[in-house]
N, C-alpha and C. Protein backbone atom coordinates (compact mmCIF):
# COMPACT_ATOMS: atom_id res chain seq x y z
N UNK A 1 278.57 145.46 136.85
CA UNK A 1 278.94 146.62 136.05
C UNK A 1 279.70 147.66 136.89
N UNK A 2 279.01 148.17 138.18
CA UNK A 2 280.31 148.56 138.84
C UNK A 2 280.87 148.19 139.27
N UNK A 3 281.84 147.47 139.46
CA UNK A 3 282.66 146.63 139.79
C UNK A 3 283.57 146.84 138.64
N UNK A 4 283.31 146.59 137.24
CA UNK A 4 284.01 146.95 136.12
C UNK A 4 284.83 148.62 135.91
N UNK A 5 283.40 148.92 136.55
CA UNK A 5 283.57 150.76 136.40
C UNK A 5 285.17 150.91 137.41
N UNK A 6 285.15 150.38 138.50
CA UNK A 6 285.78 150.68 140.08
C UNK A 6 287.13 150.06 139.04
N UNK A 7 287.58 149.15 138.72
CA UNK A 7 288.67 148.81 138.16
C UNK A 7 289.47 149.36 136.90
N UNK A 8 288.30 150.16 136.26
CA UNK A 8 288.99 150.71 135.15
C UNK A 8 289.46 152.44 135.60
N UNK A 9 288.31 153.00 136.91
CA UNK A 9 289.20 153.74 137.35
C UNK A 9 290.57 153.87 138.05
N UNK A 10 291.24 152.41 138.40
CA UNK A 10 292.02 152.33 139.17
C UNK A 10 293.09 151.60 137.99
N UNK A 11 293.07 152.19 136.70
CA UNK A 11 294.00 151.40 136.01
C UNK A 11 294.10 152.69 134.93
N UNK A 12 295.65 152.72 134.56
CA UNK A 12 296.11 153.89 133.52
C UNK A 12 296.12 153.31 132.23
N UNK A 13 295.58 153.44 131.33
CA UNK A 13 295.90 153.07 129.82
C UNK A 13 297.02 153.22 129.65
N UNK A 14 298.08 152.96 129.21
CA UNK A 14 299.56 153.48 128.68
C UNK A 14 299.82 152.89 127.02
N UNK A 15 300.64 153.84 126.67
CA UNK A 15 301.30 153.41 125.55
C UNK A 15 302.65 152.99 125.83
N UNK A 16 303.05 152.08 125.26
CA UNK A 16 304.62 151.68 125.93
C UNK A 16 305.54 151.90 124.51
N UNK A 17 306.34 152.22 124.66
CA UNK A 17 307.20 152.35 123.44
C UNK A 17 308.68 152.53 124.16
N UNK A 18 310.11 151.77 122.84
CA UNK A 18 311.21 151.46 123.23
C UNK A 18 311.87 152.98 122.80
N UNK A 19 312.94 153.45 123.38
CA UNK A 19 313.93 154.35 123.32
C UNK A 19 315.33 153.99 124.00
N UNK A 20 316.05 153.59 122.83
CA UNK A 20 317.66 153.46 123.23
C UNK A 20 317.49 151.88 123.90
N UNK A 21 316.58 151.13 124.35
CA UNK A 21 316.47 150.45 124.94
C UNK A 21 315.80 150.04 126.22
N UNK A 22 315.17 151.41 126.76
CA UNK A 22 314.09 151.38 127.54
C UNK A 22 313.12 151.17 127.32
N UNK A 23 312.28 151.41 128.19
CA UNK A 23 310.80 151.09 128.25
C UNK A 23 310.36 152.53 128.66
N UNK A 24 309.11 152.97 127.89
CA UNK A 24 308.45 154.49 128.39
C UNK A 24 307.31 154.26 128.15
N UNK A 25 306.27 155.02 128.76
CA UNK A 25 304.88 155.16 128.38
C UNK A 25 304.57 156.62 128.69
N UNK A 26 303.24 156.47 127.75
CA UNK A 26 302.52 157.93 127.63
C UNK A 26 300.91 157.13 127.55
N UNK A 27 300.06 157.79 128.69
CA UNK A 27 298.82 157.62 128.55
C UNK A 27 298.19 157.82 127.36
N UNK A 28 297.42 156.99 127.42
CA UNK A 28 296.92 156.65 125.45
C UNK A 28 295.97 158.02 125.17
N UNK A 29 295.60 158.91 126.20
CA UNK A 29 294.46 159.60 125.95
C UNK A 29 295.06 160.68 125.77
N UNK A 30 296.24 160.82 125.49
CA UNK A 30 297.10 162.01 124.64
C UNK A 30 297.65 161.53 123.50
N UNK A 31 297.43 160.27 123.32
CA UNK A 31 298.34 160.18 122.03
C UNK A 31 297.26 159.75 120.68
N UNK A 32 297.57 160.19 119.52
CA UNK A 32 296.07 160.32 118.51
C UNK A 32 296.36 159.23 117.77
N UNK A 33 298.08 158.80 117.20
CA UNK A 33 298.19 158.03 116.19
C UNK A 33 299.72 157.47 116.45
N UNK A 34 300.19 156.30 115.38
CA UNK A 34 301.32 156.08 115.16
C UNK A 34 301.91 155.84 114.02
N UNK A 35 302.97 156.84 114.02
CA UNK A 35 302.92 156.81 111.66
C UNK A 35 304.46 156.32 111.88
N UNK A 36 304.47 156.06 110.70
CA UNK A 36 305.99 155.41 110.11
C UNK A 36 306.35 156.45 109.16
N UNK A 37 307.66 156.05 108.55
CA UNK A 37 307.95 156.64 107.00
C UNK A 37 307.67 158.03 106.57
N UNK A 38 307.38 159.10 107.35
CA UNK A 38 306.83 160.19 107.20
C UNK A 38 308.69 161.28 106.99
N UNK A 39 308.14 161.84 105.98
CA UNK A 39 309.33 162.96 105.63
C UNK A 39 309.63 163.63 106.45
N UNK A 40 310.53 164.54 106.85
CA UNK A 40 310.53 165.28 108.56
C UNK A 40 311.38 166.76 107.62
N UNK A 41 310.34 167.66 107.40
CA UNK A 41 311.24 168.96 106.69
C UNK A 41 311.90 169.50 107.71
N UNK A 42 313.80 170.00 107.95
CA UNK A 42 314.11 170.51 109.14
C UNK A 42 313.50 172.03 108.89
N UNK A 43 313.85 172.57 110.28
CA UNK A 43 313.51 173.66 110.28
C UNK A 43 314.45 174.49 111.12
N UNK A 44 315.28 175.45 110.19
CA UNK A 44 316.37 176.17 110.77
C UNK A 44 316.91 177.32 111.95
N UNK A 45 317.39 176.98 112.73
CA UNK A 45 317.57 178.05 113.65
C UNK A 45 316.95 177.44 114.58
N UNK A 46 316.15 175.96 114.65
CA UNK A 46 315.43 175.65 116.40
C UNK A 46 315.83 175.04 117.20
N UNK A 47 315.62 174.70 118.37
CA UNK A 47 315.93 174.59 119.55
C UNK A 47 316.50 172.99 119.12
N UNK A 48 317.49 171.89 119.47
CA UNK A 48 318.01 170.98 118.66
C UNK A 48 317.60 169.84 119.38
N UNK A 49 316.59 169.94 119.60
CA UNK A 49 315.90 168.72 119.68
C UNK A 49 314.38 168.57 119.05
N UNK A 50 313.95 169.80 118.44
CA UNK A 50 313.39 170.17 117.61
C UNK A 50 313.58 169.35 115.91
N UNK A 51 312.85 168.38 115.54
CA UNK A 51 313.73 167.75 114.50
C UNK A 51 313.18 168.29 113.15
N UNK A 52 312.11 168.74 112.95
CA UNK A 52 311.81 169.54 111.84
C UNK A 52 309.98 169.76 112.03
N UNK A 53 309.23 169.32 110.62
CA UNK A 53 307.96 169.71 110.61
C UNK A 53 307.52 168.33 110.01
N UNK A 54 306.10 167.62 110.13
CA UNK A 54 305.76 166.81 109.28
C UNK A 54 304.84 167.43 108.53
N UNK A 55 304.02 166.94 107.20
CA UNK A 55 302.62 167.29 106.69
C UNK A 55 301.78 165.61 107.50
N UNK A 56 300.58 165.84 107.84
CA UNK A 56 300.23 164.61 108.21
C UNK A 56 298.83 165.25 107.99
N UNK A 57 298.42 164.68 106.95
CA UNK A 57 297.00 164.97 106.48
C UNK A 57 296.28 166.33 106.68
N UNK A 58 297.82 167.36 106.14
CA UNK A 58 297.02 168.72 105.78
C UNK A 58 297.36 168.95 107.11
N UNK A 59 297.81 168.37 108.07
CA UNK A 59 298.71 169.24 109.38
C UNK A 59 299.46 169.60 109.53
N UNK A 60 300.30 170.86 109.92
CA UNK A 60 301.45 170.81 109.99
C UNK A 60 302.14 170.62 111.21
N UNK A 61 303.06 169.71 111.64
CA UNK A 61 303.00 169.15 113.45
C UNK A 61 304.76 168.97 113.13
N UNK A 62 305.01 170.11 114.66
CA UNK A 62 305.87 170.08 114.77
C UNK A 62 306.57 168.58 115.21
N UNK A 63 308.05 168.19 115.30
CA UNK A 63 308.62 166.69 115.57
C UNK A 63 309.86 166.99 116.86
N UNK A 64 309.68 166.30 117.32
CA UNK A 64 310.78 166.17 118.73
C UNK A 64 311.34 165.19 118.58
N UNK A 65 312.64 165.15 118.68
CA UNK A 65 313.22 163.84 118.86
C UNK A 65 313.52 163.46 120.35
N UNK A 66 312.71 162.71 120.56
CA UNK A 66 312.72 161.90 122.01
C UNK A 66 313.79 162.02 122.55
N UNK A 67 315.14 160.97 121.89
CA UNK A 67 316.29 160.79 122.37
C UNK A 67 316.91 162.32 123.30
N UNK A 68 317.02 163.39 121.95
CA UNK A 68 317.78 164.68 122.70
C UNK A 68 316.87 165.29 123.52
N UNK A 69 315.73 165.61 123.35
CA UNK A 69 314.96 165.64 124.31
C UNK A 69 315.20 165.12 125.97
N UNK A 70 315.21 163.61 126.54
CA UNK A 70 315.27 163.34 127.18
C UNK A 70 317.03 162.74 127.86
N UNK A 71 317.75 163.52 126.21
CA UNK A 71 319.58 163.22 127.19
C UNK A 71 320.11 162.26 126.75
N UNK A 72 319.30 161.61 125.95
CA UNK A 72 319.78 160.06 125.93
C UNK A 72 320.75 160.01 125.29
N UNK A 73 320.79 160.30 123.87
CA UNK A 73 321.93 160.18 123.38
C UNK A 73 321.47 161.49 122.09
N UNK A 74 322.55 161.09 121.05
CA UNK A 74 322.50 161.89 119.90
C UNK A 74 321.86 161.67 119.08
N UNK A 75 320.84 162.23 118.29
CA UNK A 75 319.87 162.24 117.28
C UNK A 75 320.83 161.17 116.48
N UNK A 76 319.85 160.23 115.78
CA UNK A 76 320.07 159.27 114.44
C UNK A 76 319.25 159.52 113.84
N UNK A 77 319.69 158.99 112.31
CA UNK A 77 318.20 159.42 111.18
C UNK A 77 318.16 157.87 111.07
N UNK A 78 316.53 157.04 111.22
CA UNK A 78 316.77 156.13 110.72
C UNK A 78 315.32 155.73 110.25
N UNK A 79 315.42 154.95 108.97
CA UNK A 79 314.12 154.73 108.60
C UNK A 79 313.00 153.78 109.45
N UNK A 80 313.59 153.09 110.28
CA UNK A 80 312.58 152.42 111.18
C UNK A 80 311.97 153.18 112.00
N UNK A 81 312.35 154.43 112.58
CA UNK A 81 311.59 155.07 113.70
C UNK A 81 310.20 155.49 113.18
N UNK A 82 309.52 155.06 114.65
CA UNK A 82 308.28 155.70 114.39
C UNK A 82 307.67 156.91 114.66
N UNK A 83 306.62 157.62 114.69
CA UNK A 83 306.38 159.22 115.25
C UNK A 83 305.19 158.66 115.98
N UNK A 84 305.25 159.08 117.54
CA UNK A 84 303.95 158.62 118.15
C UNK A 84 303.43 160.30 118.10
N UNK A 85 302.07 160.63 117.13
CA UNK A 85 301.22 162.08 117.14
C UNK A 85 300.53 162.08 118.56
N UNK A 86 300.98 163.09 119.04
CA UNK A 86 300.10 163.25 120.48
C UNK A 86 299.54 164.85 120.38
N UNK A 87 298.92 165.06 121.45
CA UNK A 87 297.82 166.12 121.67
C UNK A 87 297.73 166.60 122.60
N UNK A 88 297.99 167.72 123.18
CA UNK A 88 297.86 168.96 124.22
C UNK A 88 296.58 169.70 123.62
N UNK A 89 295.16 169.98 124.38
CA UNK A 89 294.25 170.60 124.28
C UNK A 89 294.29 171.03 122.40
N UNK A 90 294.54 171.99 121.60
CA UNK A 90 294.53 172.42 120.76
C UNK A 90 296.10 172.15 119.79
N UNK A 91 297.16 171.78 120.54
CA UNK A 91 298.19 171.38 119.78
C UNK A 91 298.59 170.05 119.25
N UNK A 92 299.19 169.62 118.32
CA UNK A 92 299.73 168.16 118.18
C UNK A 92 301.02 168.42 118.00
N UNK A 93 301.48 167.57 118.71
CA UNK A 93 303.24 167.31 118.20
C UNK A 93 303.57 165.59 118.25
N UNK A 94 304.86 165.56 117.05
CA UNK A 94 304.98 164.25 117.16
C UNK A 94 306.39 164.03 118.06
N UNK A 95 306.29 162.81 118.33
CA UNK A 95 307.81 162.45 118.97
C UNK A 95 308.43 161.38 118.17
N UNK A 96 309.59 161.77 118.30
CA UNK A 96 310.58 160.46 117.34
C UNK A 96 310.94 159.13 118.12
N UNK A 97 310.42 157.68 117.76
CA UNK A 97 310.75 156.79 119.09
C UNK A 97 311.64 155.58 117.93
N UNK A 98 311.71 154.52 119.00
CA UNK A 98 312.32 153.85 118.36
C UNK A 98 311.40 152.84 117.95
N UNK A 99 310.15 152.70 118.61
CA UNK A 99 309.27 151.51 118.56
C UNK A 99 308.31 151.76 119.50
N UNK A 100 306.75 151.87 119.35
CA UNK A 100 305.61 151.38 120.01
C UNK A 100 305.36 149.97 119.75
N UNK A 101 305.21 149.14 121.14
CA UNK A 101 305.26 147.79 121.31
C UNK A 101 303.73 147.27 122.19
N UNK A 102 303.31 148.22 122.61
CA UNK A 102 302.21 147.45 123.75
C UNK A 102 301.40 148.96 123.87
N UNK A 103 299.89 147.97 124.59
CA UNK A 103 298.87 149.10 125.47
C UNK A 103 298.81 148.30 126.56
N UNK A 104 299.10 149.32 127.44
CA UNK A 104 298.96 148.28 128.88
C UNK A 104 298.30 149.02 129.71
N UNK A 105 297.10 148.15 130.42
CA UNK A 105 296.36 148.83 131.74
C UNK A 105 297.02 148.64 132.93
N UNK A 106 297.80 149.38 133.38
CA UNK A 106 298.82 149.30 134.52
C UNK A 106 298.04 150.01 135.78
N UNK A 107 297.76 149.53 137.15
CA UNK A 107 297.29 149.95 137.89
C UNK A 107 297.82 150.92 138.74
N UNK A 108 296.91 151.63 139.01
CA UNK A 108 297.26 152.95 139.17
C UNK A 108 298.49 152.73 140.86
N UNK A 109 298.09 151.69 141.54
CA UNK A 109 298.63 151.18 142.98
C UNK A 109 300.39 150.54 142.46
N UNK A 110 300.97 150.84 141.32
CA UNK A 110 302.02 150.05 140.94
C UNK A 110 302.93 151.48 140.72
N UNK A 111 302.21 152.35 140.51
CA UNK A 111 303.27 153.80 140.17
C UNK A 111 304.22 154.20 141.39
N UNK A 112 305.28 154.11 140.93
CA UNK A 112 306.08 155.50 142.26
C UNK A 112 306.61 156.39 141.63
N UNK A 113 306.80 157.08 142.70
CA UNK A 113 307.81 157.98 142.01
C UNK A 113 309.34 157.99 141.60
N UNK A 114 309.79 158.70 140.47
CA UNK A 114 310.77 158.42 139.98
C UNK A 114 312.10 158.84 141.18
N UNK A 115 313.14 157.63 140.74
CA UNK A 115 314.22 158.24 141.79
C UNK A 115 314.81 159.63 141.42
N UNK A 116 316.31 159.56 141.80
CA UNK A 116 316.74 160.97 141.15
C UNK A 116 317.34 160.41 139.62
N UNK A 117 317.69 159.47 139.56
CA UNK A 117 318.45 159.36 138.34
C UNK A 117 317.73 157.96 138.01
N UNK A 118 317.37 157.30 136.23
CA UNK A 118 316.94 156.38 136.19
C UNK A 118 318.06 156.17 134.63
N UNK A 119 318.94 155.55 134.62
CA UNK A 119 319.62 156.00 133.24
C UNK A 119 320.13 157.25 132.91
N UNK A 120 320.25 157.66 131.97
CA UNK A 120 320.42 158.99 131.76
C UNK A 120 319.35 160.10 131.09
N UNK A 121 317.75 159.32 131.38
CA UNK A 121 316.59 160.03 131.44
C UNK A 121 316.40 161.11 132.33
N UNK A 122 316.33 162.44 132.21
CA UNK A 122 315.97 163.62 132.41
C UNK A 122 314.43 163.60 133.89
N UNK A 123 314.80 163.16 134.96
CA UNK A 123 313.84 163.56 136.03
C UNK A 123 312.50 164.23 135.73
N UNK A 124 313.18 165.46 135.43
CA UNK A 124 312.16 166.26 135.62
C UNK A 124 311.06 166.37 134.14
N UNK A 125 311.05 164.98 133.34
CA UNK A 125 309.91 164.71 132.24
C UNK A 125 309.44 163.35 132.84
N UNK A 126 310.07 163.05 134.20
CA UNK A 126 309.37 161.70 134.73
C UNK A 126 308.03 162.03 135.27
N UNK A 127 307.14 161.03 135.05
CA UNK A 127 305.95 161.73 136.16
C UNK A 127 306.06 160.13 137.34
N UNK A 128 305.87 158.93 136.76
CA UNK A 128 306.23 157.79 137.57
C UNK A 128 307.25 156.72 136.70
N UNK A 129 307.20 155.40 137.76
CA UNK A 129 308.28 154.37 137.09
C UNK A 129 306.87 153.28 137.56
N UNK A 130 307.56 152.52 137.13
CA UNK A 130 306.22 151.23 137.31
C UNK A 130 307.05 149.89 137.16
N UNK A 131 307.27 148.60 137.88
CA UNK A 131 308.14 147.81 137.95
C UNK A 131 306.25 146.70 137.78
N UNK A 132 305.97 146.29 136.41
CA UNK A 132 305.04 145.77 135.80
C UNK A 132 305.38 144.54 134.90
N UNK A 133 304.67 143.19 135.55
CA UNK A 133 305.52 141.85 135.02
C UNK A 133 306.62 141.88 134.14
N UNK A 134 307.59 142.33 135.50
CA UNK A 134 308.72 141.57 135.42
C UNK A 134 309.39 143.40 134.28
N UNK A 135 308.78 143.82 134.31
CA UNK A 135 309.28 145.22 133.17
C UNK A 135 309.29 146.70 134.02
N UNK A 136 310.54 147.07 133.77
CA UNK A 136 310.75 148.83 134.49
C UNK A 136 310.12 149.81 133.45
N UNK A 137 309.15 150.09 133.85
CA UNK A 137 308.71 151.27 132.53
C UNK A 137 308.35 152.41 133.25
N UNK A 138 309.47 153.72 132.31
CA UNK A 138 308.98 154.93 132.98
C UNK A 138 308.28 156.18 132.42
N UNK A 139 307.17 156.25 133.33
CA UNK A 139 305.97 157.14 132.15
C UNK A 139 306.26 158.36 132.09
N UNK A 140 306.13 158.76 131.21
CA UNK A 140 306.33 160.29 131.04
C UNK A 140 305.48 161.12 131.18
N UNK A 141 306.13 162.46 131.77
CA UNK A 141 304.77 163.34 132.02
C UNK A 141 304.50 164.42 130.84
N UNK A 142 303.59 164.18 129.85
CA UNK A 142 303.22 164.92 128.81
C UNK A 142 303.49 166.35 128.91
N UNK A 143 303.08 167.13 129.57
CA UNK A 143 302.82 167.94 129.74
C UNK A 143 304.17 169.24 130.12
N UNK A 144 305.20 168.47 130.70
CA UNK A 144 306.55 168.79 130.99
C UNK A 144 307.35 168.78 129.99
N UNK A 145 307.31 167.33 129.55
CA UNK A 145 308.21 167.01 127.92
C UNK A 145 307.31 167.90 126.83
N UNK A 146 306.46 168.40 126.97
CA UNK A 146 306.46 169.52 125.59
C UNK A 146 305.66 170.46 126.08
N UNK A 147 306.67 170.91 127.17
CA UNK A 147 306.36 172.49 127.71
C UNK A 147 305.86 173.21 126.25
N UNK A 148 305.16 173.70 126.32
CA UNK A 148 304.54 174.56 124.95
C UNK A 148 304.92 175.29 124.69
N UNK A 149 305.14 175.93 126.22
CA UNK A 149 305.38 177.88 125.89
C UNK A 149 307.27 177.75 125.71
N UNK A 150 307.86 176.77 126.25
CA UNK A 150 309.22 176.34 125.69
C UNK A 150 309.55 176.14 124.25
N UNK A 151 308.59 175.65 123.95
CA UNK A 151 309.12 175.14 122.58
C UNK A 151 308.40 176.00 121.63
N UNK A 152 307.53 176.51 122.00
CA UNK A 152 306.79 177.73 121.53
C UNK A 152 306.76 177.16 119.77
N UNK A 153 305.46 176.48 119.98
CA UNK A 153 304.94 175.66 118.43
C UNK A 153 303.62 176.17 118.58
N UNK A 154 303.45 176.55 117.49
CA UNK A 154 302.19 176.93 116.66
C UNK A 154 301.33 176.18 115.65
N UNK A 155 300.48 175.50 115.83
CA UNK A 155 300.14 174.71 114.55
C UNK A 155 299.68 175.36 113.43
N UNK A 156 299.39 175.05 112.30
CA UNK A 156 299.51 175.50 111.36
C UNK A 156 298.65 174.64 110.44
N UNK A 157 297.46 175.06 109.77
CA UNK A 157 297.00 174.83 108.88
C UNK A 157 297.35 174.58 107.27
N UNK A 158 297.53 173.88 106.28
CA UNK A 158 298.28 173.65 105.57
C UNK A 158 297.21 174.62 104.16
C-alpha cells in the first residue's frame, strides 16, 4: 500500500486535450467537467479572447477561447468544440478547445521546462512540456492562463 501511495505521489493526473493540433494538458484537479453544444451569449466591450457567458446549471461562467488566448490563431465558431469547466478556489471558467482525448498519469520525473518558443504558444501560460510515449504535450499553468484579476470575472448566480 505504500508503495502505491509513493507512486501516485510522483505522478500528475492530466487532462490532455487537442488545440489547432497540439497536445495540452491541465491537471484534472482543476478541471470540474466537459460540455459540448452549450450556447455562448457574447458579451460586449471584453477583452477578445473573452468569448461570451455560458448558463451551465444555473451558473453563470465566464468562456475563453483557448486559441486567442494562447496566440494561436483566430477565434472559429464551430459546433464540435468542446468547453473544458475548470475551477480557481471560488471561480469557474470555461475554455474553448478543440477536443479532450485522454487522462494521463504522467510522472512527475518527465516534466521540463518549457523552451522559449514551442509553436506559437504563449511561454509565459507554459508551466512544463512532457515528451510522453512517443507525444509532446504542453501543460498549462492554470493559474497564469486565467489571471483573475486580468480578466476580472465575477461569477454570478443565476
Amino acid at each position: 500500500m505504500e508503495q502505491e501511495q509513493l507512486i501516485a505521489e510522483r505522478l500528475e493526473k492530466t487532462i490532455i486535450f487537442d488545440l489547432n493540433g497540439s497536445e495540452y494538458g491541465l491537471p484534472v484537479n482543476f478541471v470540474e467537467s466537459i460540455e459540448t453544444s452549450l450556447p455562448i451569449t457574447r458579451v460586449p466591450h471584453e477583452k477578445s479572447y473573452i468569448k461570451g457567458v455560458i448558463n451551465l446549471r444555473g451558473k453563470i461562467i465566464p468562456v475563453i477561447d483557448l486559441r486567442i488566448r494562447l496566440g494561436e490563431q483566430l477565434a472559429h465558431d464551430s459546433t464540435d468544440d468542446q468547453i473544458i469547466i475548470t475551477r480557481i478556489d471560488d471561480t469557474q471558467v470555461g475554455l474553448i478547445i478543440d477536443n479532450a482525448n485522454d487522462v494521463l498519469d504522467i510522472p512527475f520525473s518527465l516534466l521540463e521546462n518549457p523552451p522559449e518558443t514551442i509553436g506559437t504558444a504563449k511561454k509565459e501560460y507554459m508551466h512544463s512540456v512532457v515528451n510522453f510515449e512517443d507525444r509532446l504535450i504542453i501543460l498549462l499553468d492554470i493559474y497564469k492562463l486565467l489571471n483573475l484579476e486580468e480578466i476580472k470575472i465575477k461569477e454570478t448566480d443565476e
